[in-house]
C-alpha atoms as a PDB file:
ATOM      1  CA  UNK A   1      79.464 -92.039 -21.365  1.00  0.00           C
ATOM      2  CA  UNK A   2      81.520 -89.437 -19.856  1.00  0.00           C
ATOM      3  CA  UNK A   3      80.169 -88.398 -16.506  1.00  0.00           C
ATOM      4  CA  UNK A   4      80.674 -84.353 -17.250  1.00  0.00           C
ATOM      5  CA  UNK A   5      78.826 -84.968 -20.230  1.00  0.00           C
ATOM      6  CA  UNK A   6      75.083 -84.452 -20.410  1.00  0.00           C
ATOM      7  CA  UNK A   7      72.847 -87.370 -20.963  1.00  0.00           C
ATOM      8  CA  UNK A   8      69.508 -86.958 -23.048  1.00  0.00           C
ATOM      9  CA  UNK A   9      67.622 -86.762 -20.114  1.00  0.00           C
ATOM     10  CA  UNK A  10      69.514 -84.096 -18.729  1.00  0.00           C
ATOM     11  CA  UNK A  11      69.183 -82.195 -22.289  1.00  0.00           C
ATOM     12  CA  UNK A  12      65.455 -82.334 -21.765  1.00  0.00           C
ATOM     13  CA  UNK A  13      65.956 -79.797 -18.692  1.00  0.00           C
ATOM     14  CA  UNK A  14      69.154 -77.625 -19.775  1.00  0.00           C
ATOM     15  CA  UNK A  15      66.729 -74.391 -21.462  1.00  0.00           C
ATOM     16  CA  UNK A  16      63.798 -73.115 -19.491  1.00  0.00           C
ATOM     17  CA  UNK A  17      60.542 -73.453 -21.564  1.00  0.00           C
ATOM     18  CA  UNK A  18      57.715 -70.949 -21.669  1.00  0.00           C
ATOM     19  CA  UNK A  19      56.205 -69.458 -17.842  1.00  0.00           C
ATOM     20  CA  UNK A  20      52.658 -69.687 -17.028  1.00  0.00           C
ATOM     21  CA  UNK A  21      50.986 -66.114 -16.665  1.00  0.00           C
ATOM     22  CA  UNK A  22      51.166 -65.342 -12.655  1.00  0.00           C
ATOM     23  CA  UNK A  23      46.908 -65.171 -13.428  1.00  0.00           C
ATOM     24  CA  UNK A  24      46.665 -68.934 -14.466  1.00  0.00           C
ATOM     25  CA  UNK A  25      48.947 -69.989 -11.606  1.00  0.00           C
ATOM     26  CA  UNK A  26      46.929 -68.185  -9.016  1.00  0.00           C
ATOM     27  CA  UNK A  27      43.717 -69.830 -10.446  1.00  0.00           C
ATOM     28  CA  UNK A  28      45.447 -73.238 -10.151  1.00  0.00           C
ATOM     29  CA  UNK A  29      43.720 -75.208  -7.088  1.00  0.00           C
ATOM     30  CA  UNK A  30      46.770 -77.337  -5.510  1.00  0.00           C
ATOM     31  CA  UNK A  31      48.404 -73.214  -5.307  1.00  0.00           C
ATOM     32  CA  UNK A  32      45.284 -72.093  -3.384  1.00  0.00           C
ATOM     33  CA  UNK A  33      45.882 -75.035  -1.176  1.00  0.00           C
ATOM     34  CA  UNK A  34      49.424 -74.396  -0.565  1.00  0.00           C
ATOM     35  CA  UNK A  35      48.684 -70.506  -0.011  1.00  0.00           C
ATOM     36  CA  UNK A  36      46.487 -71.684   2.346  1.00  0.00           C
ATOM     37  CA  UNK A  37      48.779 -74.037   4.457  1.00  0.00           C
ATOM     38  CA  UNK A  38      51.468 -71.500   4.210  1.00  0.00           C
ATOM     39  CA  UNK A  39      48.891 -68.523   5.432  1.00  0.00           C
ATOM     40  CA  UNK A  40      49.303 -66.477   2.355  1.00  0.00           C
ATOM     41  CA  UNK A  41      46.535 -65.102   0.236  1.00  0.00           C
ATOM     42  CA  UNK A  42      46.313 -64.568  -3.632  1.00  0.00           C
ATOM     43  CA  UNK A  43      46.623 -60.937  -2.862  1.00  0.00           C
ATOM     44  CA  UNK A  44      49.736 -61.409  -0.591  1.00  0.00           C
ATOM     45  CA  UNK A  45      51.374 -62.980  -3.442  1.00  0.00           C
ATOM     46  CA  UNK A  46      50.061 -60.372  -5.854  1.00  0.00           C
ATOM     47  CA  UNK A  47      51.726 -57.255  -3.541  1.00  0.00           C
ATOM     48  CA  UNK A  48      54.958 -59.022  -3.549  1.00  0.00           C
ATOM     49  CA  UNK A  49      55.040 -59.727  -7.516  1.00  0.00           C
ATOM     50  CA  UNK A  50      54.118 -56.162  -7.780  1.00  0.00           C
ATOM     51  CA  UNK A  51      56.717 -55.107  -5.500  1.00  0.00           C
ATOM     52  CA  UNK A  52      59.466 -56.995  -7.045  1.00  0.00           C
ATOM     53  CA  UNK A  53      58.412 -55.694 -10.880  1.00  0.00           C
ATOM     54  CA  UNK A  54      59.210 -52.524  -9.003  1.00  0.00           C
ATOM     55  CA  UNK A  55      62.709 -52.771  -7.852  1.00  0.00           C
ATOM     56  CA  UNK A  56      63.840 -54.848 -10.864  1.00  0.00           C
ATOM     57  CA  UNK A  57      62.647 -51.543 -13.110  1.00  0.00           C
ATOM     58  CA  UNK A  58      64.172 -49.640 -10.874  1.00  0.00           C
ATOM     59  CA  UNK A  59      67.823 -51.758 -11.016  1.00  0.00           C
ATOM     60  CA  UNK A  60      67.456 -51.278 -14.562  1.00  0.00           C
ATOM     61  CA  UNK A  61      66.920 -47.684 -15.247  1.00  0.00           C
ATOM     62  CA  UNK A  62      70.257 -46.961 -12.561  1.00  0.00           C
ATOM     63  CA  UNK A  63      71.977 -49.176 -14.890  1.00  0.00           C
ATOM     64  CA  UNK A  64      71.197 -47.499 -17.956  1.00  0.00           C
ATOM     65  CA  UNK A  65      71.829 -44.156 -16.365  1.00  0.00           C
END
């Protein structure tokens, strides 16, 4: 096989699938015990989300303007 060419494995990974809702991953136990080794809280993570809707919407209405 060509080595630029994709193997079938590689196929597997080329598209994203569908994201879990930010909800279900905060509920997820192995996050809460990263969050907690890294000092973060679900709310810490919940500000920055909210932050970051905020800018992107903000990007995109100065580009349609």
């Amino acid at each position: 096989m060509a080595p630029n060419r994709p193997t079938p494995h590689r196929l597997i990974w080329a598209h994203a699938g569908p994201e879990p809702h930010l909800d279900d991953m905060l509920t997820d136990p192995i996050v809460h015990l990263v969050l907690k080794r890294d000092g973060l809280t679900r709310d810490d993570v919940v500000a920055v989300m909210r932050q970051a809707r905020l800018r992107i919407g903000l990007r995109e209405l100065r580009a349609v303007a």
